[in-house]
C-alpha atoms as a PDB file:
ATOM      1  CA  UNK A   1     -77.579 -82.392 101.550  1.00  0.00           C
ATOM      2  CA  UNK A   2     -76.958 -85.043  98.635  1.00  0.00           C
ATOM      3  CA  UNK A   3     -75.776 -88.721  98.921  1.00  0.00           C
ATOM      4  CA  UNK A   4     -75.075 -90.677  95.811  1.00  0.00           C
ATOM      5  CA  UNK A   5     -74.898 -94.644  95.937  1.00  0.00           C
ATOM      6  CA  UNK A   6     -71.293 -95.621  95.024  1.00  0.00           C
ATOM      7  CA  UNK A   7     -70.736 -98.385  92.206  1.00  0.00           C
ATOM      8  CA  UNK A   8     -71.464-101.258  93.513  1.00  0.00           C
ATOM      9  CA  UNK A   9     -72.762-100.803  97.352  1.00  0.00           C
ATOM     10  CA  UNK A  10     -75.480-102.307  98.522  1.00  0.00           C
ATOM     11  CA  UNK A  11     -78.469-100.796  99.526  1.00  0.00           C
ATOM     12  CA  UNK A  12     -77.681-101.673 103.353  1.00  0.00           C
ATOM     13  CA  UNK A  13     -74.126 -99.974 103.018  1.00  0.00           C
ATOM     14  CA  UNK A  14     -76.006 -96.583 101.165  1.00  0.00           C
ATOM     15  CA  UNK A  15     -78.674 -96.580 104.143  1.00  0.00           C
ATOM     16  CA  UNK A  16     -76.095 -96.673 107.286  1.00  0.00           C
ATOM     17  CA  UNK A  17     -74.292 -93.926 105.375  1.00  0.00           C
ATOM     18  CA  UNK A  18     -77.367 -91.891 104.567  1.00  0.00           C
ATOM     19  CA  UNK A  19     -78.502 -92.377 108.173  1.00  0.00           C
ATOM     20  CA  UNK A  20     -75.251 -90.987 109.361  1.00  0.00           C
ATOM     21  CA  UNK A  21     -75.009 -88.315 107.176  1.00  0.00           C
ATOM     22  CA  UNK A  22     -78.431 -86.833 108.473  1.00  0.00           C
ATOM     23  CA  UNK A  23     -77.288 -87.424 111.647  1.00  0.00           C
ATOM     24  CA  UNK A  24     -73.956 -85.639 111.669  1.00  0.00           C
ATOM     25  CA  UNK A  25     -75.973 -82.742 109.806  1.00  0.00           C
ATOM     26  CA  UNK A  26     -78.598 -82.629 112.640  1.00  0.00           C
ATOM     27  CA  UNK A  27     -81.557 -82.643 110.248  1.00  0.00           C
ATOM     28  CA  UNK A  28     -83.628 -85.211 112.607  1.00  0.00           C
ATOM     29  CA  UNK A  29     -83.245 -83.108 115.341  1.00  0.00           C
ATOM     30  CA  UNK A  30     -84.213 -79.507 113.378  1.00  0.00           C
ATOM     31  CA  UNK A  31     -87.090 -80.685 112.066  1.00  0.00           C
ATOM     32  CA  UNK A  32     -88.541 -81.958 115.815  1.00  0.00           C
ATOM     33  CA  UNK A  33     -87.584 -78.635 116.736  1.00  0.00           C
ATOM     34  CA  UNK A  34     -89.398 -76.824 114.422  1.00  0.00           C
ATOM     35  CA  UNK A  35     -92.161 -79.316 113.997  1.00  0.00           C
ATOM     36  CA  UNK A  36     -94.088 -77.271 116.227  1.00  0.00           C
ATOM     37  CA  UNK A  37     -93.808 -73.325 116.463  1.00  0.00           C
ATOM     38  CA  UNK A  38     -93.471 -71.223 118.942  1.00  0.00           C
ATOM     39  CA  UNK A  39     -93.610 -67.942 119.087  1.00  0.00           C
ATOM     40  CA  UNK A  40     -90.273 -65.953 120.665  1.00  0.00           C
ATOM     41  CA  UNK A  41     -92.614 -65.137 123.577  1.00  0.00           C
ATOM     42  CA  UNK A  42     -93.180 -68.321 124.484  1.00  0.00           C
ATOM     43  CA  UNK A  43     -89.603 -69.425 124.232  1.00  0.00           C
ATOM     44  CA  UNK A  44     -88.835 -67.478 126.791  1.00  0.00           C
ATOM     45  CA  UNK A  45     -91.552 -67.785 129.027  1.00  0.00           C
ATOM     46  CA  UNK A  46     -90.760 -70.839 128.941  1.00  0.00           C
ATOM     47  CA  UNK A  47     -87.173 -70.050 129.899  1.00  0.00           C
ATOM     48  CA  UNK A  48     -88.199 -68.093 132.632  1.00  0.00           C
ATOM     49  CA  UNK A  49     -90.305 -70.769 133.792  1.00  0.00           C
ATOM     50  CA  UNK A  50     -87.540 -73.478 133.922  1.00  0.00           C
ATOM     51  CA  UNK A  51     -84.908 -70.940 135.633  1.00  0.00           C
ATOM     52  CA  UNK A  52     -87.777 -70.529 138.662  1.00  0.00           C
ATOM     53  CA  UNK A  53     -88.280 -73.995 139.091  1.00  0.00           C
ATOM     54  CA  UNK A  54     -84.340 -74.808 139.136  1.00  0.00           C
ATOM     55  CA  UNK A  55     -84.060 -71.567 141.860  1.00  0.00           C
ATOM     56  CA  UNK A  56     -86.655 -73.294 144.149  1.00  0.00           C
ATOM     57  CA  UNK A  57     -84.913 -76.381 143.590  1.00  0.00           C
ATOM     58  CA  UNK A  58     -81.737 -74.929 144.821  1.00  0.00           C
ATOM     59  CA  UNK A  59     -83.358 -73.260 147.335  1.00  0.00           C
ATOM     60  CA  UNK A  60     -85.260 -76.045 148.880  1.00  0.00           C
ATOM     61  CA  UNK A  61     -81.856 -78.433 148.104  1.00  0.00           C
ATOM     62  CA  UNK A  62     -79.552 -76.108 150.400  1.00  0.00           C
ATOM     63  CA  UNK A  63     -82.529 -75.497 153.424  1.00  0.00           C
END
């Protein structure tokens, strides 16, 4: 991704549009994701783990 200052913006007006533009491209968000690794294994253990817990939710919700 590139952003150029346009003749005559301030820095202010450059920043808010940066700040979008990494927003709108999701770059914040990708590099949280991926700050840590985890191994496809895990992912889905993981996964597996959350589905459970939202069963027995439901479970105990509808008893």
């Amino acid at each position: 991704m590139e952003v150029r200052i346009n003749e005559g913006e301030s820095f202010e007006a450059f920043l808010r549009r940066f700040t979008k533009r990494v927003q709108q491209e999701g770059i914040v968000s990708e590099t949280r994701r991926r700050q840590h690794f985890e191994p496809p294994n895990v992912l889905r253990k993981k996964k597996a783990a959350s589905k459970r817990r939202k069963s027995i939710k439901a479970t105990l919700k509808n008893a």
